[in-house]
N, C-alpha and C. Protein backbone atom coordinates (compact mmCIF):
# COMPACT_ATOMS: atom_id res chain seq x y z
N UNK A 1 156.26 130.66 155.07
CA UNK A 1 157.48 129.97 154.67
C UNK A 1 158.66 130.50 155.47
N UNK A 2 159.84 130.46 155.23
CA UNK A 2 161.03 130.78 155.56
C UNK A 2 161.46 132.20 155.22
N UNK A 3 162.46 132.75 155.65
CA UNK A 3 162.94 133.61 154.87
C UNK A 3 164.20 133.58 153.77
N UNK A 4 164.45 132.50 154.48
CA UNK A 4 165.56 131.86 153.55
C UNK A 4 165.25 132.25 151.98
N UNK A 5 166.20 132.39 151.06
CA UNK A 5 165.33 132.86 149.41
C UNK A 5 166.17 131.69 148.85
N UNK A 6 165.24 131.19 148.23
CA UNK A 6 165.86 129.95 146.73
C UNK A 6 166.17 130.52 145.77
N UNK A 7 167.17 129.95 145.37
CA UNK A 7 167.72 130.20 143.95
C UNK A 7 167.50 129.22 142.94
N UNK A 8 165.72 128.99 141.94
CA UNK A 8 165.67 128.14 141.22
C UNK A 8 166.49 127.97 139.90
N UNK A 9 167.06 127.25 139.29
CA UNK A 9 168.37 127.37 138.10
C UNK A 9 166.56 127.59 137.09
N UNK A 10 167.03 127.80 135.99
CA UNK A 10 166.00 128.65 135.10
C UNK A 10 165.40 127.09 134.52
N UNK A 11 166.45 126.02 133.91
CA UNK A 11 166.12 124.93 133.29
C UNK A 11 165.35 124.36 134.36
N UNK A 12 165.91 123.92 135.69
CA UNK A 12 164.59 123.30 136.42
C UNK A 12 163.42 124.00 136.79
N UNK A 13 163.22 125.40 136.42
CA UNK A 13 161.81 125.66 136.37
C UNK A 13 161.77 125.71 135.12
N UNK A 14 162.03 125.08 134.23
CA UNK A 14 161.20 125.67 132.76
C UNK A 14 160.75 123.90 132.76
N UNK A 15 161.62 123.09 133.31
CA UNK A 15 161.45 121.64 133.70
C UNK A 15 160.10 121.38 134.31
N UNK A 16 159.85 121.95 135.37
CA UNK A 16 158.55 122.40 136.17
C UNK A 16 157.51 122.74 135.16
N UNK A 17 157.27 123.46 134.66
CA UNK A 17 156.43 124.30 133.67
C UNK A 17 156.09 123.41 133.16
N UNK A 18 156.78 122.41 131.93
CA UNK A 18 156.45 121.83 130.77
C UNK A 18 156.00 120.33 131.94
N UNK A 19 156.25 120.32 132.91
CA UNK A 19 155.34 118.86 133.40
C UNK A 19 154.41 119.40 133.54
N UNK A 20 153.98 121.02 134.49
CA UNK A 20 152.56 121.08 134.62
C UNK A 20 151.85 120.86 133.30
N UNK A 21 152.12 121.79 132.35
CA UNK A 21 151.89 122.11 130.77
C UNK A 21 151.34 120.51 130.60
N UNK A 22 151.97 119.79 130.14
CA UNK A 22 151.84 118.33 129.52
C UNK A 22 150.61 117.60 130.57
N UNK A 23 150.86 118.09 132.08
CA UNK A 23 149.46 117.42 132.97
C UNK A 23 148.20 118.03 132.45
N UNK A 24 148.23 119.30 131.86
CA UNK A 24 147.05 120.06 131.73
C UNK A 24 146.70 119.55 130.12
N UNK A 25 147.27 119.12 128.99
CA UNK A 25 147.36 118.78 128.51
C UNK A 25 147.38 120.12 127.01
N UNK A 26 148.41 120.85 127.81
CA UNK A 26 148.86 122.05 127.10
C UNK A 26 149.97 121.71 125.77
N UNK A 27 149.85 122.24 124.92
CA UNK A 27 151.32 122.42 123.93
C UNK A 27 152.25 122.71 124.22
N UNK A 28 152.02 123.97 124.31
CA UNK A 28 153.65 125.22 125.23
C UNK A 28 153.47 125.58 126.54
N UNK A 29 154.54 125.81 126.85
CA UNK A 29 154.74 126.03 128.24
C UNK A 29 154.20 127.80 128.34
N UNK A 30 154.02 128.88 127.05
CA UNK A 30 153.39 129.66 127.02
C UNK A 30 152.20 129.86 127.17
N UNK A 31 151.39 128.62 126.67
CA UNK A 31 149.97 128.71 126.69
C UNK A 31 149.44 128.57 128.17
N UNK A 32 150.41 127.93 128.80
CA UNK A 32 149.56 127.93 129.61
C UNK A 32 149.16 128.83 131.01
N UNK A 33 148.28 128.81 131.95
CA UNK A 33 147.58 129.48 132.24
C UNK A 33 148.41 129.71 133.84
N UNK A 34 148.57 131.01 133.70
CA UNK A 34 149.94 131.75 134.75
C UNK A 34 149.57 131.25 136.09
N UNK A 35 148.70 131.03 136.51
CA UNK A 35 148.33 130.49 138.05
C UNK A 35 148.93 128.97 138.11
N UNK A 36 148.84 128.70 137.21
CA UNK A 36 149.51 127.05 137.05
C UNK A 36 151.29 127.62 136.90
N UNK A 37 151.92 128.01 136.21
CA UNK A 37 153.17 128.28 136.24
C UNK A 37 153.44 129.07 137.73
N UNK A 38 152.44 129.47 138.03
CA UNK A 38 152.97 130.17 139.66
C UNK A 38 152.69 129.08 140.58
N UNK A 39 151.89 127.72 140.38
CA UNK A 39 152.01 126.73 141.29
C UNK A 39 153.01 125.99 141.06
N UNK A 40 153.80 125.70 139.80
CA UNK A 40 154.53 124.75 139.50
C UNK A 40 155.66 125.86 139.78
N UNK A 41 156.25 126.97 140.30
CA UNK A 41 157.57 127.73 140.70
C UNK A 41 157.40 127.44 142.37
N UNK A 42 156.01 127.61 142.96
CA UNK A 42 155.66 127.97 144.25
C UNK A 42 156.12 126.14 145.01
N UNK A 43 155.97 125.52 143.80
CA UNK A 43 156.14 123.98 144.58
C UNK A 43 157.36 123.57 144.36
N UNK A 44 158.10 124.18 143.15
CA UNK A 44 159.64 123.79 143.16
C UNK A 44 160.49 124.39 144.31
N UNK A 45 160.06 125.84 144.36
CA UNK A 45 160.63 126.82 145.53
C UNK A 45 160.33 125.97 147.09
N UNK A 46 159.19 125.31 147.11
CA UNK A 46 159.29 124.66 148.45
C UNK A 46 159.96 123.50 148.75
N UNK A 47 159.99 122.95 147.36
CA UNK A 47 160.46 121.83 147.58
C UNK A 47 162.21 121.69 147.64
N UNK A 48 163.35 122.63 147.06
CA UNK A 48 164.00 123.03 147.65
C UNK A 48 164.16 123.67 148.62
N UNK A 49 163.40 124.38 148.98
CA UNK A 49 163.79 125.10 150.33
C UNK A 49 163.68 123.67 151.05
N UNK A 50 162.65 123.00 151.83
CA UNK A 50 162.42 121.69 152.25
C UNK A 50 163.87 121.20 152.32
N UNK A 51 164.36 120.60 151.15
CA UNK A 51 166.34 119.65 151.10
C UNK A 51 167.36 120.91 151.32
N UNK A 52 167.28 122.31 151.24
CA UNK A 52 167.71 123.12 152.14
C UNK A 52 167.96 122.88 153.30
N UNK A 53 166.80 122.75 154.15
CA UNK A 53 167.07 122.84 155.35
C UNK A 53 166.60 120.85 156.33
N UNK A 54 166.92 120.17 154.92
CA UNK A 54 166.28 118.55 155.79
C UNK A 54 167.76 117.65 154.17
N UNK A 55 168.68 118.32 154.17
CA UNK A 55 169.71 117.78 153.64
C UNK A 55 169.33 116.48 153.48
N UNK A 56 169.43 115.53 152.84
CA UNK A 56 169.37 114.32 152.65
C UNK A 56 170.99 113.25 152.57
N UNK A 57 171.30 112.81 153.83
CA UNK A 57 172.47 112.24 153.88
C UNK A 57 172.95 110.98 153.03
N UNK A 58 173.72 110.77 152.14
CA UNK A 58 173.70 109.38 151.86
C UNK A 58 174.29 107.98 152.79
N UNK A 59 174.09 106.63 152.19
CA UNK A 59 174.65 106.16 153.27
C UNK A 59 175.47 105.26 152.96
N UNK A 60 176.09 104.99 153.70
CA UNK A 60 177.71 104.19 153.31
C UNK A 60 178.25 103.56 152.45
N UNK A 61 177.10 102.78 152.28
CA UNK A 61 177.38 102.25 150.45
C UNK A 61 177.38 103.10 149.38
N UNK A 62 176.38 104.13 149.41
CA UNK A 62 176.33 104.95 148.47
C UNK A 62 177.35 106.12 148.23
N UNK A 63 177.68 106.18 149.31
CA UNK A 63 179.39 107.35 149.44
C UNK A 63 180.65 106.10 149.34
N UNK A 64 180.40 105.00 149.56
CA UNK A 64 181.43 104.02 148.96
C UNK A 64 181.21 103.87 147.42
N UNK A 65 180.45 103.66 146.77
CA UNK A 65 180.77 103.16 146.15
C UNK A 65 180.43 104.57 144.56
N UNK A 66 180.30 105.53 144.96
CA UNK A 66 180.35 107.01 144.38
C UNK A 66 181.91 107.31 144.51
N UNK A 67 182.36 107.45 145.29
CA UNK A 67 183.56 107.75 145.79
C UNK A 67 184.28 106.57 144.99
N UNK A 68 184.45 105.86 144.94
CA UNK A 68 185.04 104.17 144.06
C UNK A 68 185.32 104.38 142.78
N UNK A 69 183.83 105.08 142.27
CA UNK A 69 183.62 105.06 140.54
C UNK A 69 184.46 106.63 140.18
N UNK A 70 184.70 107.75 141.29
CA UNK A 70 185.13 109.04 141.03
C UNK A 70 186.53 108.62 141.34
N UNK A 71 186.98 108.22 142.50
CA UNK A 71 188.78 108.02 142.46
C UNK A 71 189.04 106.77 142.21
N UNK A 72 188.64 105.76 142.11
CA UNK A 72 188.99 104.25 142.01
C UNK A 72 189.47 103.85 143.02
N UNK A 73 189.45 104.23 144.26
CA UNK A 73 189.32 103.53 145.25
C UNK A 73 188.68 103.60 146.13
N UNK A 74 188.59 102.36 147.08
CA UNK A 74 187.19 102.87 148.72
C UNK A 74 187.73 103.66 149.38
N UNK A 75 186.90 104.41 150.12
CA UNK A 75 187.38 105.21 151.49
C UNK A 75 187.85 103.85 152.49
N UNK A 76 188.75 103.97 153.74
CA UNK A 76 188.85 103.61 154.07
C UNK A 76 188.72 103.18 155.65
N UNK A 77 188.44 104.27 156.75
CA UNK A 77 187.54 104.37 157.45
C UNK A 77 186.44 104.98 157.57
N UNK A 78 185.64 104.69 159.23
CA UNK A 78 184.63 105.26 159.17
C UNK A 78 184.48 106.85 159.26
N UNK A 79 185.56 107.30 159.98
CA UNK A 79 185.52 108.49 159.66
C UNK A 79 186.09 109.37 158.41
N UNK A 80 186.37 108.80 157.60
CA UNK A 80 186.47 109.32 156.00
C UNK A 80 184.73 109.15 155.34
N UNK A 81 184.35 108.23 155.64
CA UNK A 81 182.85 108.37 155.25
C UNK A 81 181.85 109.54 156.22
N UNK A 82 182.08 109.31 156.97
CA UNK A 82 181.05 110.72 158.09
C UNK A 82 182.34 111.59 157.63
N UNK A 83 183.10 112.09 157.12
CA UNK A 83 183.22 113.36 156.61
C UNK A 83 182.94 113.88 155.10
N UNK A 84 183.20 112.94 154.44
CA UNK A 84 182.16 112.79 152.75
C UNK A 84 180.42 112.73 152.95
N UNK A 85 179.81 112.67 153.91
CA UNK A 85 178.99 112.56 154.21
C UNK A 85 178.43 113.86 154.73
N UNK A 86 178.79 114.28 155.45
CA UNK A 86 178.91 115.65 156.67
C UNK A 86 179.12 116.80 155.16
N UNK A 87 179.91 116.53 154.63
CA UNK A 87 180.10 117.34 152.94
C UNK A 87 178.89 117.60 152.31
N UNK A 88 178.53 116.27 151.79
CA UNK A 88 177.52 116.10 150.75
C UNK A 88 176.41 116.75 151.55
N UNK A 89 175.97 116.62 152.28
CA UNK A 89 174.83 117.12 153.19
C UNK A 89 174.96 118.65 153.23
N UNK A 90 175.62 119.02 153.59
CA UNK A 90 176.01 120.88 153.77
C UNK A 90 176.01 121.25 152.35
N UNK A 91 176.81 120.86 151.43
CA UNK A 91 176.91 121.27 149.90
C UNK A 91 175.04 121.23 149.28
N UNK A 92 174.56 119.78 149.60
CA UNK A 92 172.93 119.93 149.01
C UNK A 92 172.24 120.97 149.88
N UNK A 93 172.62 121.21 151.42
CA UNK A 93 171.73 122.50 151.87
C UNK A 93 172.21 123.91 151.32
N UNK A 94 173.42 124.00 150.72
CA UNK A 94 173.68 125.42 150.59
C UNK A 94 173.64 125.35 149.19
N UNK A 95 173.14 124.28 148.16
CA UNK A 95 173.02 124.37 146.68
C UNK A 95 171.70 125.34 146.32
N UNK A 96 170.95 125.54 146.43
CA UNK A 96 170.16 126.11 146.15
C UNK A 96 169.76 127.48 146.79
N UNK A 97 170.02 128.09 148.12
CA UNK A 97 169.65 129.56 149.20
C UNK A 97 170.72 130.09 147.99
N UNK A 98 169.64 131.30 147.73
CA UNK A 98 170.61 132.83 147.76
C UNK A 98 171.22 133.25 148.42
N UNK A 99 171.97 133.88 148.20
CA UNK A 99 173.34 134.49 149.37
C UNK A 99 172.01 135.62 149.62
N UNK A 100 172.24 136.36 150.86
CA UNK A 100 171.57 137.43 151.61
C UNK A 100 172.70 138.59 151.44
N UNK A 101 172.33 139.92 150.93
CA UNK A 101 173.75 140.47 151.20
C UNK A 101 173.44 141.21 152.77
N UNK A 102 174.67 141.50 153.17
CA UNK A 102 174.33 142.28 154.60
C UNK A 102 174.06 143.02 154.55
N UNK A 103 172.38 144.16 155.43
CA UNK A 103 171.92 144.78 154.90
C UNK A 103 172.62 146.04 156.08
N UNK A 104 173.17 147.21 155.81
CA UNK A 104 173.60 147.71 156.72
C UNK A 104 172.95 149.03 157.11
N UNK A 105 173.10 149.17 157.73
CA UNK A 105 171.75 150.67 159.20
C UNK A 105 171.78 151.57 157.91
N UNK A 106 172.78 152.20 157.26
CA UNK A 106 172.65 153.19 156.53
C UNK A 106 171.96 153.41 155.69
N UNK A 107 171.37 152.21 155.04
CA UNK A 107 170.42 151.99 153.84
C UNK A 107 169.57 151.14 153.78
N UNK A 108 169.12 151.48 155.05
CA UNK A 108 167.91 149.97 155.15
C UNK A 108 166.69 150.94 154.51
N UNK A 109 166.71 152.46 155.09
CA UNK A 109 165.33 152.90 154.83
C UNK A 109 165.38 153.70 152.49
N UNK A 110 166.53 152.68 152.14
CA UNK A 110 166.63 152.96 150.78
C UNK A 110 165.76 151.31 149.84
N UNK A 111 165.81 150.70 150.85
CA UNK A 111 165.57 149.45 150.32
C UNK A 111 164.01 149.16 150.63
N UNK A 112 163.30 147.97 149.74
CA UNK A 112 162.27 147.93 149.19
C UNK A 112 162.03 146.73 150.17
N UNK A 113 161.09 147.04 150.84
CA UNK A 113 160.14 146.63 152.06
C UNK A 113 158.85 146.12 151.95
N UNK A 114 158.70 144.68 151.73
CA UNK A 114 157.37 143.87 152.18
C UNK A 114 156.79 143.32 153.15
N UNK A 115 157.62 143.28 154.46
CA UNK A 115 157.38 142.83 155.08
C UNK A 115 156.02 142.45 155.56
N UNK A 116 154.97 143.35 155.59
CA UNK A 116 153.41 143.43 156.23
C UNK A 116 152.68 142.56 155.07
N UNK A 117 153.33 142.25 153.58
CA UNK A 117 152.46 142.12 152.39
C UNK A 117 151.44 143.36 151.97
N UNK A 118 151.91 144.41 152.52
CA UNK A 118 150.94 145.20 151.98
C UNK A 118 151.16 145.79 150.45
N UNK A 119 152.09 145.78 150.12
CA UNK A 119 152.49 146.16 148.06
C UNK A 119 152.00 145.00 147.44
N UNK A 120 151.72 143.51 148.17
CA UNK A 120 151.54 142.56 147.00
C UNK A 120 149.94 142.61 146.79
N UNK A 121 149.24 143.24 148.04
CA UNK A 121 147.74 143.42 148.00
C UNK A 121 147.45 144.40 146.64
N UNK A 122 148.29 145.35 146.95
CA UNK A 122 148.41 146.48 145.53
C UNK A 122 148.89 146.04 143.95
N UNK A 123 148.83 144.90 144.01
CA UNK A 123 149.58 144.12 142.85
C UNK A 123 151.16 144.30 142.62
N UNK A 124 151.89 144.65 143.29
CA UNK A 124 153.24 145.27 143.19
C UNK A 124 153.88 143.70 144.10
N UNK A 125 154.98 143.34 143.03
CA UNK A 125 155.86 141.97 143.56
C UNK A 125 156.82 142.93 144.28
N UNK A 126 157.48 141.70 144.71
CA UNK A 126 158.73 142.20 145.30
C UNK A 126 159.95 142.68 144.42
N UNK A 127 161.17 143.70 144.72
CA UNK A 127 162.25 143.60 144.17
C UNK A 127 163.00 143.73 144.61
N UNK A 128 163.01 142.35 144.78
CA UNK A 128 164.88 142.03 145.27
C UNK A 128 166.03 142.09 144.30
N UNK A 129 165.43 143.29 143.05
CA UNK A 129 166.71 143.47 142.19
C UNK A 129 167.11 145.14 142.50
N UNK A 130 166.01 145.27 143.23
CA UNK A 130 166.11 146.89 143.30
C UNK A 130 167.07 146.83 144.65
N UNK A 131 166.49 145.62 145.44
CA UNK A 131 167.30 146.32 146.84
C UNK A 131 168.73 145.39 146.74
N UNK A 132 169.34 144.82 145.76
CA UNK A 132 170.39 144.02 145.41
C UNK A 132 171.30 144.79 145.14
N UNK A 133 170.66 146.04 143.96
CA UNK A 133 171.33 147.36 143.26
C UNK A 133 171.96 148.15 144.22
N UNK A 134 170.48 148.31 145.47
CA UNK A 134 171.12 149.74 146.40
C UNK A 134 172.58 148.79 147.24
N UNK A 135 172.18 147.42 147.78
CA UNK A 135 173.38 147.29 148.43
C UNK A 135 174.89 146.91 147.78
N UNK A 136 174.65 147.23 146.67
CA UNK A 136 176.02 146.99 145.42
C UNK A 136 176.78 148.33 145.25
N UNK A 137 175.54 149.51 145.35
CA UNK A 137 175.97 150.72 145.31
C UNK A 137 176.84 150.97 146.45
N UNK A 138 175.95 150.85 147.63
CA UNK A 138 176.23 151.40 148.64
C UNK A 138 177.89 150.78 148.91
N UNK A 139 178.16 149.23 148.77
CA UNK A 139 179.32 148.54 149.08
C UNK A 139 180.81 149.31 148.28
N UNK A 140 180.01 149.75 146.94
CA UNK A 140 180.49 150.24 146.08
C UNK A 140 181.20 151.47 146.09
N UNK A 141 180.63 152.26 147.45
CA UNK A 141 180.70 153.44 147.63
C UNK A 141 181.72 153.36 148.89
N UNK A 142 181.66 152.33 149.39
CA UNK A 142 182.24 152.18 150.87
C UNK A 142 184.12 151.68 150.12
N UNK A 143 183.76 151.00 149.27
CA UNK A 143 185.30 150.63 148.67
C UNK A 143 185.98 151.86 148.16
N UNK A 144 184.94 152.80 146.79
CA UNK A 144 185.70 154.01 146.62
C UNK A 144 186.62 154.81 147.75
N UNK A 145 185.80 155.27 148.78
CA UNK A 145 185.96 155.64 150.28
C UNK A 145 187.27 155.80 150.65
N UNK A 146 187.51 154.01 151.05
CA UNK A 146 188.63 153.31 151.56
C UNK A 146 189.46 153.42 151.29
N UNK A 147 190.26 153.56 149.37
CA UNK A 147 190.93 153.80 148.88
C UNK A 147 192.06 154.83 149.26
């Protein structure tokens, strides 16, 4: 995949879940069986990443007449539409990526490293809350500093 990281909102995967759930012909979205909830996250995650990076533009009518029902009136040239357009497109690619924080020389060898996949062979996920922490600290430490 990418490296890009998605940010799924919690309701559209719990959205995800209860369609697999209901295909399998499950009750709860608890019952059911974790390889299926890891296909139904693994296919939402692609499938945003995918309109991430393949934006879906609308087209003239549809930014006319959106734009119509939000201000009550049409745009009026063409280049007011290719810039509501050029918008909507960048806003749906950057709706969903996590921000990356910048990872800087000083604390790279503090932060939690998968690169090879060799921890997920060991059953160990990733944590990108652990290495979120060190670069909060570290930023944290650079502001005290400055002061």
């Amino acid at each position: 995949m990418s490296d890009k990281r998605i940010r799924i909102p919690s309701e559209m995967r719990h959205a995800a879940f209860k369609a697999v759930a209901n295909k399998h012909g499950v009750s709860t979205v608890g019952a059911m069986a974790e390889s299926w909830a890891d296909d139904a996250a693994c296919a939402v995650e692609a499938a945003l990443l995918w309109l991430s990076e393949h934006p879906i533009v609308p087209t003239n009518d549809l930014i006319g007449d959106c734009y119509e029902k939000v201000y009550g009136v049409r745009l009026s040239t063409s280049a007011d539409y290719d810039r509501v357009g050029k918008f909507v497109a960048e806003s749906q690619r950057r709706m969903f990526l996590s921000p990356q924080p910048e990872i800087q020389e000083e604390i790279a060898d503090l932060l939690w490293d998968d690169s090879k996949g060799r921890l997920g062979e060991m059953g160990v996920g990733r944590n990108d809350r652990h290495n979120a922490l060190i670069v909060e600290a570290f930023n944290r430490g650079k502001a005290v500093r400055t002061k």
